[in-house]
PDB file of N, CA and C in Angstrom:
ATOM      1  N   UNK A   1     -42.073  39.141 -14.135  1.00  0.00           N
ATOM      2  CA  UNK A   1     -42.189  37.800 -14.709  1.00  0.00           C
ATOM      3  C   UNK A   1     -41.381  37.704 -15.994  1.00  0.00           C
ATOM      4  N   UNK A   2     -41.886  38.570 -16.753  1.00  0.00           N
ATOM      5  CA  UNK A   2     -40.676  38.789 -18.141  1.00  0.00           C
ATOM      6  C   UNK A   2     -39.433  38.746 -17.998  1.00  0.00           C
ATOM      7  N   UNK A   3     -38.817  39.421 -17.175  1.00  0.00           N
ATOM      8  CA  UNK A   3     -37.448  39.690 -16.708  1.00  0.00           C
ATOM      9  C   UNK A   3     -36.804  38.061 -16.377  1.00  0.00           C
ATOM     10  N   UNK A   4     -37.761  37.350 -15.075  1.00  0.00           N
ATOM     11  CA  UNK A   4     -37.074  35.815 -14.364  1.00  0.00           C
ATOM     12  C   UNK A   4     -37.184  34.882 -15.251  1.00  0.00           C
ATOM     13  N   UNK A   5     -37.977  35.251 -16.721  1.00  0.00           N
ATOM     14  CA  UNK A   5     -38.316  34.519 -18.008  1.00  0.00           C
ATOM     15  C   UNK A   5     -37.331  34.537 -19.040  1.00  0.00           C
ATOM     16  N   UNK A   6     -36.702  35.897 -18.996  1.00  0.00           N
ATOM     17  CA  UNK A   6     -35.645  35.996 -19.534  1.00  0.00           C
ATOM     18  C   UNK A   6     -34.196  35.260 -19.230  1.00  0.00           C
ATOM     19  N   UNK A   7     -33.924  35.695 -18.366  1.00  0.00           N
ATOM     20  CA  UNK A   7     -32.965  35.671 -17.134  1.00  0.00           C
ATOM     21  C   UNK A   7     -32.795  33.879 -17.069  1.00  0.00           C
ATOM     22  N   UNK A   8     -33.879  33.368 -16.846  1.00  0.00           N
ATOM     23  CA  UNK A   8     -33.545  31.609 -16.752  1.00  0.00           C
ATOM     24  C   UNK A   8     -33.153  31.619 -18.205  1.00  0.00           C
ATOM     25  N   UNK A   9     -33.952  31.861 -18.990  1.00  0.00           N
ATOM     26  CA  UNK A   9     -33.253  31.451 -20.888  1.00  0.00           C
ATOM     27  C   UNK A   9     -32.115  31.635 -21.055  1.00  0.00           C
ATOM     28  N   UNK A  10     -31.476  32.989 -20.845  1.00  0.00           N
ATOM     29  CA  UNK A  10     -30.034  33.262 -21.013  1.00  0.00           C
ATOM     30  C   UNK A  10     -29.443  32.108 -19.839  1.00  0.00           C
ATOM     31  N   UNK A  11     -29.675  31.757 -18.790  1.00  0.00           N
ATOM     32  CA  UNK A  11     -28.730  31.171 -17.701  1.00  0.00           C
ATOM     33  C   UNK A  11     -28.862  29.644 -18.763  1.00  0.00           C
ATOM     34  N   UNK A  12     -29.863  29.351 -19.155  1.00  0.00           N
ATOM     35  CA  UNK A  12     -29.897  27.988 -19.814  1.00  0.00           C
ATOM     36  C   UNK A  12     -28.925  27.665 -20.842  1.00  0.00           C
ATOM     37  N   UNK A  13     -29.006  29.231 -21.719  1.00  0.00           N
ATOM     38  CA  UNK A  13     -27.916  28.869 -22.825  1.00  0.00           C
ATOM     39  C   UNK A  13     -26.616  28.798 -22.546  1.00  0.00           C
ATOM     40  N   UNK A  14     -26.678  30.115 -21.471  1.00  0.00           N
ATOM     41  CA  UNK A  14     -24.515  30.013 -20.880  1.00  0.00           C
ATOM     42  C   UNK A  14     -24.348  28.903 -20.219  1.00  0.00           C
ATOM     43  N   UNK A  15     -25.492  28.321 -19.934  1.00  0.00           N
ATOM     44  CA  UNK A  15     -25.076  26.616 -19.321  1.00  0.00           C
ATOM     45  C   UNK A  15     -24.679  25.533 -20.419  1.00  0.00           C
ATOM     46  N   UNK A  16     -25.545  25.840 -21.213  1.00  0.00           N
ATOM     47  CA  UNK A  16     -25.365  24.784 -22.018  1.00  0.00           C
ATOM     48  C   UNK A  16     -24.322  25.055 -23.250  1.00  0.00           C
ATOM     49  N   UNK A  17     -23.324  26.374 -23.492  1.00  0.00           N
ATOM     50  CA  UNK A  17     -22.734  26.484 -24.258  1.00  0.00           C
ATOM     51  C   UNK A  17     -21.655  26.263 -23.412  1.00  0.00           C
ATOM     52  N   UNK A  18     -21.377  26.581 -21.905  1.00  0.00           N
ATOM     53  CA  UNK A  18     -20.230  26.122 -21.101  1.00  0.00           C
ATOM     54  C   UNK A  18     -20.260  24.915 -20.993  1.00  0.00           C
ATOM     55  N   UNK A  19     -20.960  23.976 -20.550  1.00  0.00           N
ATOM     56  CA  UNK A  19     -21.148  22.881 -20.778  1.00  0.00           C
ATOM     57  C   UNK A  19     -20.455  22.013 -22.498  1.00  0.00           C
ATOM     58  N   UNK A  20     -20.925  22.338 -23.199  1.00  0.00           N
ATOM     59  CA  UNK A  20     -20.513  21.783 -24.030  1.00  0.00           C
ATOM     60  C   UNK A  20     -18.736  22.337 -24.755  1.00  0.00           C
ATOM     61  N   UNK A  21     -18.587  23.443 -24.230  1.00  0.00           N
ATOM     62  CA  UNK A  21     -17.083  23.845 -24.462  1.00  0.00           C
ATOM     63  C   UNK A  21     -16.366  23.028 -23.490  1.00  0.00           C
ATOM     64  N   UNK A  22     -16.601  23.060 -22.297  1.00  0.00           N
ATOM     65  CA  UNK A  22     -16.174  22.575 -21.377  1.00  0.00           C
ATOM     66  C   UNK A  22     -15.650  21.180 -21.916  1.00  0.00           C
ATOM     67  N   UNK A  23     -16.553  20.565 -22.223  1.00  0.00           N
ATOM     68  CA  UNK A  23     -16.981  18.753 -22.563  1.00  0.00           C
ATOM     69  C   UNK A  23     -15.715  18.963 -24.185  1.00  0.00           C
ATOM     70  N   UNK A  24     -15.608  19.715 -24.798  1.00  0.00           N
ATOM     71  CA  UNK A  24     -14.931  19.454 -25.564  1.00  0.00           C
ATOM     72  C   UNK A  24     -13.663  20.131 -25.245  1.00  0.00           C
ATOM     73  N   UNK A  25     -13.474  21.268 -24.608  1.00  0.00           N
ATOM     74  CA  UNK A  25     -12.150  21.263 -24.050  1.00  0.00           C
ATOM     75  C   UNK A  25     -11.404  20.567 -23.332  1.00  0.00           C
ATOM     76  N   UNK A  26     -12.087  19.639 -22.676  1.00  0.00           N
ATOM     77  CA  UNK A  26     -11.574  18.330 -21.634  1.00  0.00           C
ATOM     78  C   UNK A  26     -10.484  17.783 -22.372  1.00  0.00           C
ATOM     79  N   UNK A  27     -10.639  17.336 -23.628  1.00  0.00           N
ATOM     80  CA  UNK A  27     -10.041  16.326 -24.342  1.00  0.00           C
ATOM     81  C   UNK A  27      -8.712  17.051 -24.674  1.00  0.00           C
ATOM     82  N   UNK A  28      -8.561  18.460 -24.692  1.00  0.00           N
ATOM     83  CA  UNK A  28      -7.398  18.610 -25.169  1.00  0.00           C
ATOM     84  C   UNK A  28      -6.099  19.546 -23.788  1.00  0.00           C
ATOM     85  N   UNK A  29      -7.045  19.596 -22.870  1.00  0.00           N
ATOM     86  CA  UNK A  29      -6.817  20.335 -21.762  1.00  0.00           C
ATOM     87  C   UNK A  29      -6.821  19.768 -20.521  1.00  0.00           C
ATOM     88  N   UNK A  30      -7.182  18.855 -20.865  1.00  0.00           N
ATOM     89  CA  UNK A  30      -6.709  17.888 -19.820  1.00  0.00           C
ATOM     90  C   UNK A  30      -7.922  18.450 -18.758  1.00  0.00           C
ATOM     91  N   UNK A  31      -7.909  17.673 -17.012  1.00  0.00           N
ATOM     92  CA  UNK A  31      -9.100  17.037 -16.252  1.00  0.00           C
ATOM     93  C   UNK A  31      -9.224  18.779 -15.259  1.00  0.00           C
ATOM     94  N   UNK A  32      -8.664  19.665 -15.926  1.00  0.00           N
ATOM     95  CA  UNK A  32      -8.723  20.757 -15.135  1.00  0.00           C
ATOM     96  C   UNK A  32     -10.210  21.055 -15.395  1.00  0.00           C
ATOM     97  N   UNK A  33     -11.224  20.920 -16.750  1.00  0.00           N
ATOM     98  CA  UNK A  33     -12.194  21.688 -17.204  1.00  0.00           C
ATOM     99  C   UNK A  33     -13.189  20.644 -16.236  1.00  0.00           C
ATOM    100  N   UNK A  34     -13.593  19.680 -16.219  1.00  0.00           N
ATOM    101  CA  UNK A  34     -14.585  19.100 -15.460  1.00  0.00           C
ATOM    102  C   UNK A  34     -15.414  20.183 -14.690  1.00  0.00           C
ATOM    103  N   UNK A  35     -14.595  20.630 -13.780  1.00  0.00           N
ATOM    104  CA  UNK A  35     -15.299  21.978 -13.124  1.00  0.00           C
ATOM    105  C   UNK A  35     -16.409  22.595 -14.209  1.00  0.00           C
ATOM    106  N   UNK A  36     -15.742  22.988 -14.845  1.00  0.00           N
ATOM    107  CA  UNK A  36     -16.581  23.848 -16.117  1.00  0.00           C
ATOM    108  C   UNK A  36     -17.893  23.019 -16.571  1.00  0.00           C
ATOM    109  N   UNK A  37     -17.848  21.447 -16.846  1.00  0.00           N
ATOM    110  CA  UNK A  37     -18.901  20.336 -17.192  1.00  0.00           C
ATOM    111  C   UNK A  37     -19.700  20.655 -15.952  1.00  0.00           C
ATOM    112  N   UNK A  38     -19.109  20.408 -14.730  1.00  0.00           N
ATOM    113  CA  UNK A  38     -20.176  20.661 -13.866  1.00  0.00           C
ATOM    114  C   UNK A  38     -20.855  21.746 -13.910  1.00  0.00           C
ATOM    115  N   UNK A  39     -20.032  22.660 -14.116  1.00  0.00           N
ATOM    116  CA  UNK A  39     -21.024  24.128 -13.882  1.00  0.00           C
ATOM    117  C   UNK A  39     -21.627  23.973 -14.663  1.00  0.00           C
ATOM    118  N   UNK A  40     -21.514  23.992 -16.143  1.00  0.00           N
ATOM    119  CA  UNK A  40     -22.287  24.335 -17.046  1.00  0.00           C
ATOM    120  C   UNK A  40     -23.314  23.119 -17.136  1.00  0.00           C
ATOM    121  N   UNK A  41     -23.380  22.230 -16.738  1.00  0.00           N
ATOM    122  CA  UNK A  41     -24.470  21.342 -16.698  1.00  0.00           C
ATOM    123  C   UNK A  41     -25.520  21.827 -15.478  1.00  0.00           C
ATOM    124  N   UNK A  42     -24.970  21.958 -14.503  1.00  0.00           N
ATOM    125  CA  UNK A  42     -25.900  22.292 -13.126  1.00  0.00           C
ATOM    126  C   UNK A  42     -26.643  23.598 -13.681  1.00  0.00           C
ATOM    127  N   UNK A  43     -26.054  24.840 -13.796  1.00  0.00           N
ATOM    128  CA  UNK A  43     -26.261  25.698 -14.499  1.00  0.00           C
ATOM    129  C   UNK A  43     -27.569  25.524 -15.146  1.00  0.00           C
ATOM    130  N   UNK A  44     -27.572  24.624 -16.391  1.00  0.00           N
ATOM    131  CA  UNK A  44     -28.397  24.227 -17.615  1.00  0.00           C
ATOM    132  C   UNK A  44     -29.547  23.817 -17.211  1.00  0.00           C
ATOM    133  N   UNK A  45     -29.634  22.186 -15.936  1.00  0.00           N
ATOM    134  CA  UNK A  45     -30.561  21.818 -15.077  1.00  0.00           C
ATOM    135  C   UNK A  45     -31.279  22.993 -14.359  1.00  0.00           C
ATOM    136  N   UNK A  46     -30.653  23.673 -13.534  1.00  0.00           N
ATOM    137  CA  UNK A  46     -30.925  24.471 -12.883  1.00  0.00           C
ATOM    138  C   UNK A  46     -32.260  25.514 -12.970  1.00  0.00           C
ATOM    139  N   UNK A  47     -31.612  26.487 -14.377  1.00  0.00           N
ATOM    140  CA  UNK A  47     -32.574  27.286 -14.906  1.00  0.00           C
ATOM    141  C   UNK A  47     -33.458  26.640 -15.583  1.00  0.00           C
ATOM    142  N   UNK A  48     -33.538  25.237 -16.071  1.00  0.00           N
ATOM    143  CA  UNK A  48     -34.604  24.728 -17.286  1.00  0.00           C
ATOM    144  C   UNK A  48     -35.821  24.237 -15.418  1.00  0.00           C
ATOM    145  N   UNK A  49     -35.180  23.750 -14.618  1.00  0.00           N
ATOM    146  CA  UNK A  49     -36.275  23.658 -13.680  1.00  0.00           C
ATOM    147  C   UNK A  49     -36.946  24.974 -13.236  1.00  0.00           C
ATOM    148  N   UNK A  50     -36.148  25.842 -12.697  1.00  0.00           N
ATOM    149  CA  UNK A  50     -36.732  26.911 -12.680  1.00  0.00           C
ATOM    150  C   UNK A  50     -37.762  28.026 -13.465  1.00  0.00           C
ATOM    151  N   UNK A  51     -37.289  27.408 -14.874  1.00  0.00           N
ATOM    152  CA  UNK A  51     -37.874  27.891 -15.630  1.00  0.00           C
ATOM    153  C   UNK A  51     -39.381  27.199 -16.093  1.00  0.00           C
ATOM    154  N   UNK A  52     -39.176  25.857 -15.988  1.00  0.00           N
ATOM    155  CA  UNK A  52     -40.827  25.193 -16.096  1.00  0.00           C
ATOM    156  C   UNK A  52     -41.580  25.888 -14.518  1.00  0.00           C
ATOM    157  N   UNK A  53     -41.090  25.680 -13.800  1.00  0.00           N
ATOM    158  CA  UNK A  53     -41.977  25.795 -12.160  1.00  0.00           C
ATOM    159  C   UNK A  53     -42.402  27.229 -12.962  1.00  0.00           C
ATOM    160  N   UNK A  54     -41.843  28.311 -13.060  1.00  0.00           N
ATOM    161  CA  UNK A  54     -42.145  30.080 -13.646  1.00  0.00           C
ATOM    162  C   UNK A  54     -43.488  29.930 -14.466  1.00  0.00           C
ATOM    163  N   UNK A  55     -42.964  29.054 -15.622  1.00  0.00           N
ATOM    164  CA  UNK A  55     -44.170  28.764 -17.013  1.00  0.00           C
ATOM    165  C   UNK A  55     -45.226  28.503 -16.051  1.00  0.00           C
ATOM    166  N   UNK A  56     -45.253  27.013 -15.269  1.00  0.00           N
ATOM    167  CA  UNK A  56     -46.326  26.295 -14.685  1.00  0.00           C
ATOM    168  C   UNK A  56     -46.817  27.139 -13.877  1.00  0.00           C
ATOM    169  N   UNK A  57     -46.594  28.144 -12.814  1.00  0.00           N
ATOM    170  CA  UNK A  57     -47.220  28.686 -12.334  1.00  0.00           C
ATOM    171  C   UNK A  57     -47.873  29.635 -12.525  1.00  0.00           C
ATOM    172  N   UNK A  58     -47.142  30.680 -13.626  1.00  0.00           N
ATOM    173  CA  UNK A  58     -47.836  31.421 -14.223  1.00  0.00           C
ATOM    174  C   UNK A  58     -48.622  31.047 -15.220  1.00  0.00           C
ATOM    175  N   UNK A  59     -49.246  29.484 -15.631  1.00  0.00           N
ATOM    176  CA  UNK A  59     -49.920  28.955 -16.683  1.00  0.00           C
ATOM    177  C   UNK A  59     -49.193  29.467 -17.982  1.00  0.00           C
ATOM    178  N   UNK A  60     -48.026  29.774 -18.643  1.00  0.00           N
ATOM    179  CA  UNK A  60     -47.575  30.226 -19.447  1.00  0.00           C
ATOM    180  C   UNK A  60     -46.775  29.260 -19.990  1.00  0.00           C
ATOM    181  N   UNK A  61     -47.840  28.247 -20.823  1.00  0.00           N
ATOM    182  CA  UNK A  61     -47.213  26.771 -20.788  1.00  0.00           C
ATOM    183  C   UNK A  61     -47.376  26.901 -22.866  1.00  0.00           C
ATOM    184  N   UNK A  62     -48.348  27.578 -23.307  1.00  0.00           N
ATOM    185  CA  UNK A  62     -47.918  27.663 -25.043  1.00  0.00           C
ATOM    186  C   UNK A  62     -47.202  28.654 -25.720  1.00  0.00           C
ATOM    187  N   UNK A  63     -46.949  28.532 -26.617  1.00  0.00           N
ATOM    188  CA  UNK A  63     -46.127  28.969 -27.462  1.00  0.00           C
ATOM    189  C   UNK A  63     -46.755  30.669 -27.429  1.00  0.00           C
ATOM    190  N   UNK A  64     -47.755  30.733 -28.061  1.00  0.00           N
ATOM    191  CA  UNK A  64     -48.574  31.801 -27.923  1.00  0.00           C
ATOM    192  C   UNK A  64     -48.532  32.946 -26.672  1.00  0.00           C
ATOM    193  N   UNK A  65     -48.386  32.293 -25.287  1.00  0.00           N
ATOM    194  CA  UNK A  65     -48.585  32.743 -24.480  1.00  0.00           C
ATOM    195  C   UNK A  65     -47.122  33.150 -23.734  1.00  0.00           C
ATOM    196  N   UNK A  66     -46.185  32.840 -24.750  1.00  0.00           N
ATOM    197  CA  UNK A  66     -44.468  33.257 -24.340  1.00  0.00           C
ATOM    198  C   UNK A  66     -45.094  34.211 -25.169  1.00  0.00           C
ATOM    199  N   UNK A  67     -44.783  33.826 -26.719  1.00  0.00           N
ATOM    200  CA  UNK A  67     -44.662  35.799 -27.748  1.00  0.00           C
ATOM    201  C   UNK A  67     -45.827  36.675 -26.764  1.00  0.00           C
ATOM    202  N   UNK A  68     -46.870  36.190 -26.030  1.00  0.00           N
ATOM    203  CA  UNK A  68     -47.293  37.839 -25.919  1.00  0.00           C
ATOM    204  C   UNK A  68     -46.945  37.978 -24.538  1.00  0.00           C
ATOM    205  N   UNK A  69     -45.803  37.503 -23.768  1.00  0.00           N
ATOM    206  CA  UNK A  69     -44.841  37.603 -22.940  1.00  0.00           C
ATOM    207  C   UNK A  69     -43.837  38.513 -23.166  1.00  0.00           C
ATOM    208  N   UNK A  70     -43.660  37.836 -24.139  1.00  0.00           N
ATOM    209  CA  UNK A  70     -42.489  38.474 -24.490  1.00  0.00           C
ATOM    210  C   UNK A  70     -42.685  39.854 -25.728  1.00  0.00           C
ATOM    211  N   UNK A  71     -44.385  39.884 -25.903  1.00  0.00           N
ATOM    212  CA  UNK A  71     -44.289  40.861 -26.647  1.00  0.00           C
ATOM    213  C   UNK A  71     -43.827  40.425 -28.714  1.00  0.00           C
ATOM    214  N   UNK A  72     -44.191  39.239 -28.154  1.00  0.00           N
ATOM    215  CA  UNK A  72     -43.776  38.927 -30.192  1.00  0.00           C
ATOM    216  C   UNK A  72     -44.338  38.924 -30.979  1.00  0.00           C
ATOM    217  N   UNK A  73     -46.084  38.887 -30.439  1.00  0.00           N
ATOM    218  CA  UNK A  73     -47.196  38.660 -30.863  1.00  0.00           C
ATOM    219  C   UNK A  73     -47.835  39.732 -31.982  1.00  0.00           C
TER     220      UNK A  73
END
């Protein structure tokens, strides 16, 4: 569970940092990066759904109950 907890977070951020490079490389690079907007948006969607269904099922829906997930506690 820790691990697919992890694993969606990191996929969320490389989504959303491709995503937003992407979105600003467009402008100077012309309509080749779109690809990249898509990925990194689908990407972003992707793991943040996956990642609530994980929380929700494992009831691991507060703050509290990530750190002693994750051991922060």
């Amino acid at each position: 569970m820790r691990r697919w907890f992890v694993r969606l977070t990191l996929g969320m951020i490389i989504g959303a940092v491709l995503f937003l490079f992407s979105l600003v490389a467009v402008h100077w690079f012309g309509s080749l990066l779109w690809g990249g907007v898509l990925l990194g948006g689908s990407l972003l969607v992707g793991c943040n759904i996956g990642l609530e269904a994980l929380k929700r099922h494992y009831q691991v829906i507060t703050p509290q109950a990530i750190f002693r997930l994750l051991n922060w506690s």
